[in-house]
C-alpha atoms as a PDB file:
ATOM      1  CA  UNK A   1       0.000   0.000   0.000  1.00  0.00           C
ATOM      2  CA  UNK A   2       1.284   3.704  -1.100  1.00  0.00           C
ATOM      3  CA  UNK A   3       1.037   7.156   0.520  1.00  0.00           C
ATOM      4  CA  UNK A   4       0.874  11.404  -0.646  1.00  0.00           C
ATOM      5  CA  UNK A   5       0.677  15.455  -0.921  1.00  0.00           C
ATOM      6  CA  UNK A   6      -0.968  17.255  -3.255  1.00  0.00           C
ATOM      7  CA  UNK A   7       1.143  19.824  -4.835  1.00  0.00           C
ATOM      8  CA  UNK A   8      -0.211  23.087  -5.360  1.00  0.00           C
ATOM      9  CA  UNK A   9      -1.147  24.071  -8.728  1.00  0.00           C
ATOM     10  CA  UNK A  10       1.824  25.817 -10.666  1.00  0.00           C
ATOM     11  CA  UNK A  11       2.974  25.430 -14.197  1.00  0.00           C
ATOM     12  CA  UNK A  12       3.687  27.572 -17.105  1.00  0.00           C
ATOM     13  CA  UNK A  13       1.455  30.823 -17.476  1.00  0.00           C
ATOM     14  CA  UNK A  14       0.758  33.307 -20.074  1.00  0.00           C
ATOM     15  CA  UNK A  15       0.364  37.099 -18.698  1.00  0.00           C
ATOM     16  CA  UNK A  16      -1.337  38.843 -21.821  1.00  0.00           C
ATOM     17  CA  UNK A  17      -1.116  42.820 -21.754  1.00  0.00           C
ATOM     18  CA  UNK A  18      -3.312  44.374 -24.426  1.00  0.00           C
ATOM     19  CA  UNK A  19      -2.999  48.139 -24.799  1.00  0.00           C
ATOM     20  CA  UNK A  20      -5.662  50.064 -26.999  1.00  0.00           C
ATOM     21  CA  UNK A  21      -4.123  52.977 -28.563  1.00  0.00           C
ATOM     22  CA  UNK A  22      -5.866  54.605 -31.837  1.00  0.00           C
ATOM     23  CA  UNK A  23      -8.204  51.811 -32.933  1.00  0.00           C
ATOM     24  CA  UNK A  24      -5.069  49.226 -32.823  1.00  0.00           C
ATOM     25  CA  UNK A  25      -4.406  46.851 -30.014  1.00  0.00           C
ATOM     26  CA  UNK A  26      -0.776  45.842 -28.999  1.00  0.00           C
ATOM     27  CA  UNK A  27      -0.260  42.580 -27.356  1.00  0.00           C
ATOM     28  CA  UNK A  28       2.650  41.455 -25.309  1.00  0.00           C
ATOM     29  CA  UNK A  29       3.069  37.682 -24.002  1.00  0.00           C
ATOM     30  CA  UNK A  30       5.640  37.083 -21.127  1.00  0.00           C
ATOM     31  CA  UNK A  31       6.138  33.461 -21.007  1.00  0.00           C
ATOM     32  CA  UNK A  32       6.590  32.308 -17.510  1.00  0.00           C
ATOM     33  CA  UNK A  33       8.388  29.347 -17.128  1.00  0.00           C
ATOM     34  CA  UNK A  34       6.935  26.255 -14.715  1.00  0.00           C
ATOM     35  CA  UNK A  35       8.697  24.700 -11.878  1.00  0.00           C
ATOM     36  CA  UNK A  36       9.842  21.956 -13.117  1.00  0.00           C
ATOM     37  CA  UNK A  37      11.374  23.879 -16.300  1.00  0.00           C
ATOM     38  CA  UNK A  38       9.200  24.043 -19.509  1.00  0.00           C
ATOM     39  CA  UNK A  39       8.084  26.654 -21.161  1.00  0.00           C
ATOM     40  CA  UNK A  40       4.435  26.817 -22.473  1.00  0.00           C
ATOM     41  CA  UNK A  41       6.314  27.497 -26.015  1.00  0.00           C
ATOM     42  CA  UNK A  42       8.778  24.806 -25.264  1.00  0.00           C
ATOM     43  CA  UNK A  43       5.781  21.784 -25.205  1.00  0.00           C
ATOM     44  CA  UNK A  44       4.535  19.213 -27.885  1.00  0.00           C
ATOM     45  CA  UNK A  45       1.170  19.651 -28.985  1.00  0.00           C
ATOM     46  CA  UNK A  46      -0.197  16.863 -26.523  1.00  0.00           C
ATOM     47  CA  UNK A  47      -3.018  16.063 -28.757  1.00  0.00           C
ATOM     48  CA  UNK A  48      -0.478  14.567 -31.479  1.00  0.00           C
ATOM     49  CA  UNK A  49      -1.386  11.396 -32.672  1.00  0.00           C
ATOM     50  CA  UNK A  50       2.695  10.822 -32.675  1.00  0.00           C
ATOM     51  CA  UNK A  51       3.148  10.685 -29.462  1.00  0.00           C
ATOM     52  CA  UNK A  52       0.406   8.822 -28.324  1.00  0.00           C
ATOM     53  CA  UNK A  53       1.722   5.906 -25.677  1.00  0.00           C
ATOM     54  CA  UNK A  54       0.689   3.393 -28.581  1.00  0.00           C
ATOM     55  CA  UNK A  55       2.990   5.196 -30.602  1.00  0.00           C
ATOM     56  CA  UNK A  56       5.654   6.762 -28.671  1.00  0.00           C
ATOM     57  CA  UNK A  57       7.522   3.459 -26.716  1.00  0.00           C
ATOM     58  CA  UNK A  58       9.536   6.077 -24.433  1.00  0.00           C
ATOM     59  CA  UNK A  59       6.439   8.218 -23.498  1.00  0.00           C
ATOM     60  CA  UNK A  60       5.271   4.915 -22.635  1.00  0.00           C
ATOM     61  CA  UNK A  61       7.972   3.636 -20.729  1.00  0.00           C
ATOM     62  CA  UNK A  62       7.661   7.092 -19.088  1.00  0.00           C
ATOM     63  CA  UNK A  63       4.107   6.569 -17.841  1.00  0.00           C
ATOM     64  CA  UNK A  64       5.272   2.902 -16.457  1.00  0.00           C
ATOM     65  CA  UNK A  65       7.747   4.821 -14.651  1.00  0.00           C
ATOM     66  CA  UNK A  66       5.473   6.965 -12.922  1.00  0.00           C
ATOM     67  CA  UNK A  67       3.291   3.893 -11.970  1.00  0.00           C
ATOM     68  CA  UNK A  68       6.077   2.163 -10.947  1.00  0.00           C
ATOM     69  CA  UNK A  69       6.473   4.988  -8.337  1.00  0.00           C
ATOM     70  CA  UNK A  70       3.002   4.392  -7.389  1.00  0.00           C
ATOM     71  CA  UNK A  71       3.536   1.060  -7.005  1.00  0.00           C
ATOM     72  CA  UNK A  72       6.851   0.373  -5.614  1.00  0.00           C
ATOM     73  CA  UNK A  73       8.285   3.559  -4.964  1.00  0.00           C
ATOM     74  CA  UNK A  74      10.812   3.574  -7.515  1.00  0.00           C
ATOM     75  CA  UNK A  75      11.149   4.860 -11.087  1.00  0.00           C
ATOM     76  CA  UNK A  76      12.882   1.293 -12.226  1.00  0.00           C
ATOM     77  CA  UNK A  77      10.063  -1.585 -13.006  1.00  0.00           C
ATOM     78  CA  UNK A  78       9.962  -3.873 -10.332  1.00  0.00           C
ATOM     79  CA  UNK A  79       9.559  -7.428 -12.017  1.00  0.00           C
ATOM     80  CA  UNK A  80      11.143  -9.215  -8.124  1.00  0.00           C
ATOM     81  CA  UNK A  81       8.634  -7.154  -6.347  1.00  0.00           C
ATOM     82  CA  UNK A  82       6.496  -9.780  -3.629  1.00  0.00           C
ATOM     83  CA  UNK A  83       4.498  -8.648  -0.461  1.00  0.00           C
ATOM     84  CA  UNK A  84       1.219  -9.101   1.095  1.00  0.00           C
ATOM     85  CA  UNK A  85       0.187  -5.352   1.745  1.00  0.00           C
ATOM     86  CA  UNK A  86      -3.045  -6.014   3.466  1.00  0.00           C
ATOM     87  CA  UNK A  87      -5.184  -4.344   1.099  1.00  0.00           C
ATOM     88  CA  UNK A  88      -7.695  -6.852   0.802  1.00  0.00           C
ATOM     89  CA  UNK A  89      -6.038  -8.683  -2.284  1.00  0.00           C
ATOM     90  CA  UNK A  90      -3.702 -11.320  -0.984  1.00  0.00           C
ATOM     91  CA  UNK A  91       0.257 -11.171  -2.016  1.00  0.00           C
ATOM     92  CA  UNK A  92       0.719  -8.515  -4.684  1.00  0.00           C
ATOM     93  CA  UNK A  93       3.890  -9.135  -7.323  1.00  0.00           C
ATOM     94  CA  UNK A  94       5.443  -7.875 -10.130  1.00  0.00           C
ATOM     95  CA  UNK A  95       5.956  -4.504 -12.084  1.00  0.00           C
ATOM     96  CA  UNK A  96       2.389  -3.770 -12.506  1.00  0.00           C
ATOM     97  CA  UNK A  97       1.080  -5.603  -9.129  1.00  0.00           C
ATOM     98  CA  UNK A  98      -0.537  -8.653 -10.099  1.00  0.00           C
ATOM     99  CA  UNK A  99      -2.656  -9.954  -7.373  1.00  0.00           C
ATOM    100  CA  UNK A 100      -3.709 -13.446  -6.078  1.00  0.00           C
ATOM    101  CA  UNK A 101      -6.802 -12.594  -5.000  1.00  0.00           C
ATOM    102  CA  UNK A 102      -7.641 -10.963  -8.379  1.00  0.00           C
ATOM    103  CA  UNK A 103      -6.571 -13.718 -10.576  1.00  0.00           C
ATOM    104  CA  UNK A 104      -3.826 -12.149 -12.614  1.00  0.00           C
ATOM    105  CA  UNK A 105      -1.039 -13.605 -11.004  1.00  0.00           C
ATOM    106  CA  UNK A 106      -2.248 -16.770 -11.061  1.00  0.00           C
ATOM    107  CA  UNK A 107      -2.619 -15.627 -14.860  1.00  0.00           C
ATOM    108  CA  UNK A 108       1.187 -14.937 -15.320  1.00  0.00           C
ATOM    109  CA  UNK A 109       2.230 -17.974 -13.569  1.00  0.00           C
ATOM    110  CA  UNK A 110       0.044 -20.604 -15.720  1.00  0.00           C
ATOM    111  CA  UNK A 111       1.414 -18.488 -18.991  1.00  0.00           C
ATOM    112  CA  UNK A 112       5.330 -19.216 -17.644  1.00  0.00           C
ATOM    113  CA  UNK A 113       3.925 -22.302 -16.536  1.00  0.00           C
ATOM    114  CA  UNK A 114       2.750 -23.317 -20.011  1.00  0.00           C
ATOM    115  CA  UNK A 115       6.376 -21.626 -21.748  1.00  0.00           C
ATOM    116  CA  UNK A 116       8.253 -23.610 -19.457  1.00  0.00           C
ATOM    117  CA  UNK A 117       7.313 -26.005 -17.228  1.00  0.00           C
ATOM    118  CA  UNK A 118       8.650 -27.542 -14.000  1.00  0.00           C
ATOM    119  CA  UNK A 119       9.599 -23.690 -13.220  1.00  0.00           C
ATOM    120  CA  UNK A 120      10.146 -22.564  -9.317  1.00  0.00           C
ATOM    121  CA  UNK A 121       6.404 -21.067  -9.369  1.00  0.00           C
ATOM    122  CA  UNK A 122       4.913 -23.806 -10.960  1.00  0.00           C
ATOM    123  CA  UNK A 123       3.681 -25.764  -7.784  1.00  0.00           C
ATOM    124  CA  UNK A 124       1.700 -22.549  -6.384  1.00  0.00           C
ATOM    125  CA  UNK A 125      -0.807 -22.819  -9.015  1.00  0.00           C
ATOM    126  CA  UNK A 126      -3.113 -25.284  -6.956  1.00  0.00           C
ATOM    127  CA  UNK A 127      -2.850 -22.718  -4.005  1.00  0.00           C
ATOM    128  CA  UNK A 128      -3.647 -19.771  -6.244  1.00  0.00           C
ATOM    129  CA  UNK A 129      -6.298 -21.244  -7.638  1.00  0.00           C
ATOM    130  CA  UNK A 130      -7.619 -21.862  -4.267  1.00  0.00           C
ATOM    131  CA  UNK A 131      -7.428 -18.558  -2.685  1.00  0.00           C
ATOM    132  CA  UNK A 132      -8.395 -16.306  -6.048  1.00  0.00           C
ATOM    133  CA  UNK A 133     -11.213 -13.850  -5.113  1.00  0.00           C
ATOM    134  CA  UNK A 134     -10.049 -14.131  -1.445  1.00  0.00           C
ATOM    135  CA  UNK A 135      -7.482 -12.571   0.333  1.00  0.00           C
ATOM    136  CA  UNK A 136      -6.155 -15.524   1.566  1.00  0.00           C
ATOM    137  CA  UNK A 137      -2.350 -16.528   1.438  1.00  0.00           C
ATOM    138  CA  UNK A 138      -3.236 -20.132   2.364  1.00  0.00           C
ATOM    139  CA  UNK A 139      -0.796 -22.625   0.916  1.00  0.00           C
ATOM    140  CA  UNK A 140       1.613 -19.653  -0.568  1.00  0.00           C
ATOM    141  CA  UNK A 141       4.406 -20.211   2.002  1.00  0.00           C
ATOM    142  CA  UNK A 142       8.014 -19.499   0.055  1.00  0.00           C
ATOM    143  CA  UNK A 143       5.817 -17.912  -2.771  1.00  0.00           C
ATOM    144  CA  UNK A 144       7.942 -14.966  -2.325  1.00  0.00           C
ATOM    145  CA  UNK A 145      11.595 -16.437  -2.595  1.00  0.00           C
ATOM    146  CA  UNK A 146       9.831 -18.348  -5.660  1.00  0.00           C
ATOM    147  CA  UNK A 147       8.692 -14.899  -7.433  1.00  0.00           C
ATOM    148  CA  UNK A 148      12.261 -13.397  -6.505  1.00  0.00           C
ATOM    149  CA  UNK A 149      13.960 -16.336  -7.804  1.00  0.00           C
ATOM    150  CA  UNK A 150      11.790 -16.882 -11.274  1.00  0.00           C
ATOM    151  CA  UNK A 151      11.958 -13.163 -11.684  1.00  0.00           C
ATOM    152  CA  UNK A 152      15.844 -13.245 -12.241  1.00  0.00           C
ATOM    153  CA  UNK A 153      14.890 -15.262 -15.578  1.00  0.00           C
ATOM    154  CA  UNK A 154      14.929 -12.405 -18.464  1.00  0.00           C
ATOM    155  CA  UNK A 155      12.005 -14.664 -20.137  1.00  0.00           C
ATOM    156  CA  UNK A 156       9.989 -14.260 -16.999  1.00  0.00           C
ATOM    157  CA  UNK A 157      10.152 -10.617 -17.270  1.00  0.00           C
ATOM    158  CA  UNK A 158       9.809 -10.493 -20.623  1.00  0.00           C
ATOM    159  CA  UNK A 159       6.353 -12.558 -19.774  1.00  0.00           C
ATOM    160  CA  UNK A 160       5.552  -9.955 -16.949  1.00  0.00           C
ATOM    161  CA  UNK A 161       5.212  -6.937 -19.676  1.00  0.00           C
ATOM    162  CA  UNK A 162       3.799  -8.919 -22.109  1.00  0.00           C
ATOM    163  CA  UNK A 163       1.001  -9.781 -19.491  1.00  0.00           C
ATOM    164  CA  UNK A 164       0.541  -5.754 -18.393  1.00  0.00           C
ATOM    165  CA  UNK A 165      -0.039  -5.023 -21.993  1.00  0.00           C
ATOM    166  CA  UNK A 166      -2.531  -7.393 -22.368  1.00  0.00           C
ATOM    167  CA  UNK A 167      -4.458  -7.015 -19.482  1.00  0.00           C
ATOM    168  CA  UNK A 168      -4.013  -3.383 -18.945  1.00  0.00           C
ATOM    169  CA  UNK A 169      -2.260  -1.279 -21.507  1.00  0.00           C
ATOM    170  CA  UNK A 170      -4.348  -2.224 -24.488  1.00  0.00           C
ATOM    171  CA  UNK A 171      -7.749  -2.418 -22.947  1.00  0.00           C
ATOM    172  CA  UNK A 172      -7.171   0.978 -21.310  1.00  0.00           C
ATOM    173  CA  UNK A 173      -5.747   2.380 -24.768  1.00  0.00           C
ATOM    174  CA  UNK A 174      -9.142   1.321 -25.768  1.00  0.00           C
ATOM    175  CA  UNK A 175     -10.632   2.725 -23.588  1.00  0.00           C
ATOM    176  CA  UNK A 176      -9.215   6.169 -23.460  1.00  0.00           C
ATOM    177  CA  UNK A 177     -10.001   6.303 -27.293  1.00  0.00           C
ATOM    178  CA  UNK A 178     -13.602   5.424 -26.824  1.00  0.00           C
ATOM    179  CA  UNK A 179     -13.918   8.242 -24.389  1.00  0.00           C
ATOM    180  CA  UNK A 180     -12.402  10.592 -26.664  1.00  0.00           C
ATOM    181  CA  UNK A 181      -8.597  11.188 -24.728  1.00  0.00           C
ATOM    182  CA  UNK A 182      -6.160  12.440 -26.896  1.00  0.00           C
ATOM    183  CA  UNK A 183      -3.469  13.413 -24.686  1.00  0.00           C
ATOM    184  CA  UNK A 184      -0.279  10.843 -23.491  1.00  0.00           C
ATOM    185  CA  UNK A 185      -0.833  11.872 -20.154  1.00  0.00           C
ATOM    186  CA  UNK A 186      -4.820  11.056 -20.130  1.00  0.00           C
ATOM    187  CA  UNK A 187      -3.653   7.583 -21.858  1.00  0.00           C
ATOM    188  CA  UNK A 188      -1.530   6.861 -18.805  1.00  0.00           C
ATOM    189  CA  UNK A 189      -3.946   8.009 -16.286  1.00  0.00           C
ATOM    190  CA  UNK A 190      -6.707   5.773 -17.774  1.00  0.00           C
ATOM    191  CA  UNK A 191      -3.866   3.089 -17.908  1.00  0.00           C
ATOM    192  CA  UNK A 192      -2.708   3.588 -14.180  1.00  0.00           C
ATOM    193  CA  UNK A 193      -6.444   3.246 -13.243  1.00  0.00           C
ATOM    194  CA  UNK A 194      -7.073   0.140 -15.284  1.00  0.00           C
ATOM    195  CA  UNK A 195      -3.310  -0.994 -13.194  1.00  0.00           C
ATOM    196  CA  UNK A 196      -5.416  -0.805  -9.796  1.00  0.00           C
ATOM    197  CA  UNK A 197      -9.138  -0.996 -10.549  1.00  0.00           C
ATOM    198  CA  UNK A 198      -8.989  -3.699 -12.948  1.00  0.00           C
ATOM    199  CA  UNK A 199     -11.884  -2.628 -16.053  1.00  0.00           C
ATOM    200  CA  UNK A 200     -15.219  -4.320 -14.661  1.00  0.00           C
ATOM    201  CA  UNK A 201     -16.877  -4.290 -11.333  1.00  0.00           C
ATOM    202  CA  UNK A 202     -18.401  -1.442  -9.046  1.00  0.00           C
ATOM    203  CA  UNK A 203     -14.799  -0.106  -8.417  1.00  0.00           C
ATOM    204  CA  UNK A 204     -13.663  -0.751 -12.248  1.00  0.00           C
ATOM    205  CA  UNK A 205     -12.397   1.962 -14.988  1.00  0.00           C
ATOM    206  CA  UNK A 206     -15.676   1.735 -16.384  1.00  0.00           C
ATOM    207  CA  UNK A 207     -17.770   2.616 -13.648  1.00  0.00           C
ATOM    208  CA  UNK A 208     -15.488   5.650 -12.638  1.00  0.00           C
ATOM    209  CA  UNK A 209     -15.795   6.401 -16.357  1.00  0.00           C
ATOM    210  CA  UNK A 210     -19.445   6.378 -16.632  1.00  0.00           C
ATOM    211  CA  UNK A 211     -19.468   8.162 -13.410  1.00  0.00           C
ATOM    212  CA  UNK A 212     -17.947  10.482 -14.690  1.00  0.00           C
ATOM    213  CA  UNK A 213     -19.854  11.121 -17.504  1.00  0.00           C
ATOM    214  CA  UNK A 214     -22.729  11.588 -15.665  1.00  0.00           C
ATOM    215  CA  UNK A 215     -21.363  14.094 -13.954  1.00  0.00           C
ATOM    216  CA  UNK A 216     -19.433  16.545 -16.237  1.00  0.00           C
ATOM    217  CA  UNK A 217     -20.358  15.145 -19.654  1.00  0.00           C
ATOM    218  CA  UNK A 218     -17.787  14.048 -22.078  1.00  0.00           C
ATOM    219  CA  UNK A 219     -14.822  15.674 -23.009  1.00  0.00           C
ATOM    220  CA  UNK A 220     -15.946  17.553 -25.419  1.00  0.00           C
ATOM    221  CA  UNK A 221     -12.773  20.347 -25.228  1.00  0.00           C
ATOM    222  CA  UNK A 222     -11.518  20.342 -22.548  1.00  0.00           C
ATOM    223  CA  UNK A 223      -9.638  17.029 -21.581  1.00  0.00           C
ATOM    224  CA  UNK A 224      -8.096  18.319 -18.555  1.00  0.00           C
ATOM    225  CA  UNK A 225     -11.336  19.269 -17.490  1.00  0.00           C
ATOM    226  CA  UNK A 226     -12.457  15.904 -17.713  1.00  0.00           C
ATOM    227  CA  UNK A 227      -9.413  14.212 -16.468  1.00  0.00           C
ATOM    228  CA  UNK A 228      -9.813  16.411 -13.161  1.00  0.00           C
ATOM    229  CA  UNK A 229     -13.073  15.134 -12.480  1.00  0.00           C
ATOM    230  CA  UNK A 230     -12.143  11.943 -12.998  1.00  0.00           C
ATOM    231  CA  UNK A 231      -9.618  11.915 -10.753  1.00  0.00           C
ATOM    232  CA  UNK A 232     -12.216  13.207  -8.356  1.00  0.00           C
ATOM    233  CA  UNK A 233     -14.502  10.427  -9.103  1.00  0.00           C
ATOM    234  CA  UNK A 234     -11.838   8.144  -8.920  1.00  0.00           C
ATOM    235  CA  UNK A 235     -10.586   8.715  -5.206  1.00  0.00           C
ATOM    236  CA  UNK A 236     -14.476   8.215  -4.255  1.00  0.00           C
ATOM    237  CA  UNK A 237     -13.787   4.987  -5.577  1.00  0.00           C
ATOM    238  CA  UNK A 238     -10.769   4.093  -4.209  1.00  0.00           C
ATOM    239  CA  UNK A 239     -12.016   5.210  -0.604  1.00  0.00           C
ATOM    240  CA  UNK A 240     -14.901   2.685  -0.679  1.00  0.00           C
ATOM    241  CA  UNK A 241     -12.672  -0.033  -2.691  1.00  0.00           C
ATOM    242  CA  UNK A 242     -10.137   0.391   0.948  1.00  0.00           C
ATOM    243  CA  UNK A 243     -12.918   1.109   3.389  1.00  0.00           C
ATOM    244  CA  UNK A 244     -12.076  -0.560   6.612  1.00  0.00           C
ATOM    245  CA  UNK A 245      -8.509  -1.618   5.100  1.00  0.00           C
ATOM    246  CA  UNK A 246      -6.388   1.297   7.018  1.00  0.00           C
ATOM    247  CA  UNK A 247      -6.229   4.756   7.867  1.00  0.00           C
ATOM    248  CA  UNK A 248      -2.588   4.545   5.607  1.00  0.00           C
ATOM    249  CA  UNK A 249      -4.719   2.787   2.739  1.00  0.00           C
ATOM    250  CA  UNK A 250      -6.977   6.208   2.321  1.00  0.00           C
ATOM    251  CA  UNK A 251      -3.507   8.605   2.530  1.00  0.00           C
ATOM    252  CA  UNK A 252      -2.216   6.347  -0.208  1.00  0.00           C
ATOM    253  CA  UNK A 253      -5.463   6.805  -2.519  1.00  0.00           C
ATOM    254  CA  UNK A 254      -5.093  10.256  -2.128  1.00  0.00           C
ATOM    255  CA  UNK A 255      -1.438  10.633  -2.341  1.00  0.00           C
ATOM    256  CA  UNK A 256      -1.520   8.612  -5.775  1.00  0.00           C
ATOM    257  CA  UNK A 257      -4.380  10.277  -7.436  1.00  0.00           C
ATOM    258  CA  UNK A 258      -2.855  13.825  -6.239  1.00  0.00           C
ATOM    259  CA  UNK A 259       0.452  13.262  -8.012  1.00  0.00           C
ATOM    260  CA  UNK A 260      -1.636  12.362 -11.264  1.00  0.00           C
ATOM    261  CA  UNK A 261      -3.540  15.682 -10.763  1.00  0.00           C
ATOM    262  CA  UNK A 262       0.015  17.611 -10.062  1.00  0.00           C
ATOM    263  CA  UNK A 263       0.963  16.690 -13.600  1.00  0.00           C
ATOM    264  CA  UNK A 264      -2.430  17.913 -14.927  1.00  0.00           C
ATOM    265  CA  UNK A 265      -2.036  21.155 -13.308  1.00  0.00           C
ATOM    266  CA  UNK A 266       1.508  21.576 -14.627  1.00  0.00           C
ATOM    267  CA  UNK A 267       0.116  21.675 -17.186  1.00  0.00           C
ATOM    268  CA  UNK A 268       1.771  18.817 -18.918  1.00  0.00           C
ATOM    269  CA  UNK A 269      -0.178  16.674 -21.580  1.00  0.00           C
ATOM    270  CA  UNK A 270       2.890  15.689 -23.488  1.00  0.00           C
ATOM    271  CA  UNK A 271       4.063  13.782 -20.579  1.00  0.00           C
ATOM    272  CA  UNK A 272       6.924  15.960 -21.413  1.00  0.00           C
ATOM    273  CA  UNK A 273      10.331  16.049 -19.696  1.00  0.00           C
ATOM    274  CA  UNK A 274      11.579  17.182 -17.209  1.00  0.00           C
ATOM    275  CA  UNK A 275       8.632  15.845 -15.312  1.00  0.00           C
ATOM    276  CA  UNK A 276       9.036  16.249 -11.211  1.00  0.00           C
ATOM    277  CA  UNK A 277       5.587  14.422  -8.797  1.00  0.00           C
ATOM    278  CA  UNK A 278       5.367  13.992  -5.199  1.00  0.00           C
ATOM    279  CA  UNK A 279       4.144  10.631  -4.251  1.00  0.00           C
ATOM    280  CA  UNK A 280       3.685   9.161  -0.597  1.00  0.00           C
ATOM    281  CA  UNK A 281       6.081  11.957   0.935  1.00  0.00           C
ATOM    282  CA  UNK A 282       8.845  10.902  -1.784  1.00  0.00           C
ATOM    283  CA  UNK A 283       9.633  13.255  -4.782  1.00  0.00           C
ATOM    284  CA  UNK A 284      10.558  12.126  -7.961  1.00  0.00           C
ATOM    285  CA  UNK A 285      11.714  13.708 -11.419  1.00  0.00           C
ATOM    286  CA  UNK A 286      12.282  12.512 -15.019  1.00  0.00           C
ATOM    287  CA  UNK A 287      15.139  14.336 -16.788  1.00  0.00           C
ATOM    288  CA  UNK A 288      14.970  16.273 -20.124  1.00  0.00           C
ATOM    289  CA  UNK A 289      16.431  14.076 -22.631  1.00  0.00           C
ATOM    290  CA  UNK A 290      19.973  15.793 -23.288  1.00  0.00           C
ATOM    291  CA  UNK A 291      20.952  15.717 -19.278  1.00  0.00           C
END
């Protein structure tokens, strides 16, 4: 389980002076720059089909990244990551948090299972089968050395992104299109949602997407209009998905959703870098690419 503080709203802004003199109207821009060093002139049109996340493999590994920070408080994908964190969901592993009590991990492990058999996880998949929907560990002892030791095989990591594109990536790139997001930094939202609240269900994507709907509309044009309310709608959700769980399971729904909203207020779309967030106390930061 994560933590969080919202960073105040910043970012680059635009302070037009218009001066009437004799019919004609002079304009001057002074283009202050944000706190974490762009520009407003210095950003990509975020709404560029070319650097969508489906397009763009280093904007995507750049919104992985920030999920990764989410997840296991580090900007480096954590494939040997194992721990039960009490959230309801069993033992949580791998780069994107695969759960036991959600059935994705017993996913990944019958998929290595089925590449290469007689591997070290290979006898858990009775036990995981047995505890799925629950948040039971029953049966699971030495999972963990298992997972640590299976993740040291490059195949097995290899497996591990192959799985988060399939089960979240693509279906949320779906989705994101469907509601009309053009931006690389809605994409990854959507996609970090999709990460923790799965698509279906009262708690899924979809339902914070339709409830979201229902309450501002689409997107018509204003995406980061949109976004914002969704990341409204989804904390609701994530405070009844952890209700009862822990006081530190509500400061990390808002800590994670708050560094999402940071970026929006930046503002930056482009998922541009240098990128800074705050997540769970810890600060992290994305250099431009030339440093």
């Amino acid at each position: 389980m994560k933590r969080t503080n919202r960073l105040s709203r910043s970012g680059a802004a635009l302070l037009v002076i218009a001066l009437s003199v004799l019919g004609t109207v002079a304009i001057t821009v002074v283009d202050w720059p944000s706190p974490d060093g762009h520009s407003s002139a210095e950003l990509p049109d975020p709404s560029d089909p070319r650097l969508s996340l489906l397009v763009d493999a280093e904007r995507k590994l750049r919104a992985a990244q920030i999920t990764s920070t989410f997840e296991n408080s580090t900007l480096e994908l954590q494939y040997d990551y194992v721990e039960n964190i009490g959230d309801g969901r069993g033992i949580t592993a791998g780069r994107a948090g695969f759960t036991s009590g959600t059935g994705d991990l017993l996913l990944v492990i019958r998929r290595y299972t089925e590449a290469k058999p007689g591997n070290v996880l290979a006898p858990y998949i009775t036990s995981l089968e047995a505890v799925n929907g629950t948040d039971s560990v029953t049966g699971l002892n030495g999972f963990a050395d298992a997972w640590a030791e299976a993740a040291e095989d490059p195949d097995f990591r290899s497996l591990q992104d192959e799985m988060v594109d399939e089960l979240y990536f693509f279906p949320a790139m779906t989705m994101a299109a469907d509601v009309g997001i053009e931006t690389p930094l809605g994409q990854m939202i959507v996609w970090d949602t999709m990460i923790q609240h799965g698509a279906d269900g009262d708690n899924g994507t979809w339902a914070i997407i339709r409830e979201t709907q229902e309450t501002v509309g689409t997107i018509g044009q204003n995406e980061s209009a949109w976004l914002d309310a969704f990341l409204d709608t989804r904390l609701r959700h994530l405070l009844d998905m952890y209700r009862g769980a822990s006081e530190d399971a509500d400061v990390s729904s808002v800590s994670r959703v708050e560094a999402l909203r940071s970026l929006l207020q930046v503002p930056n779309l482009a998922l541009e870098p240098p990128m800074t967030w705050e997540v769970y106390g810890d600060r992290f930061a994305l250099p431009a690419r030339d440093e």
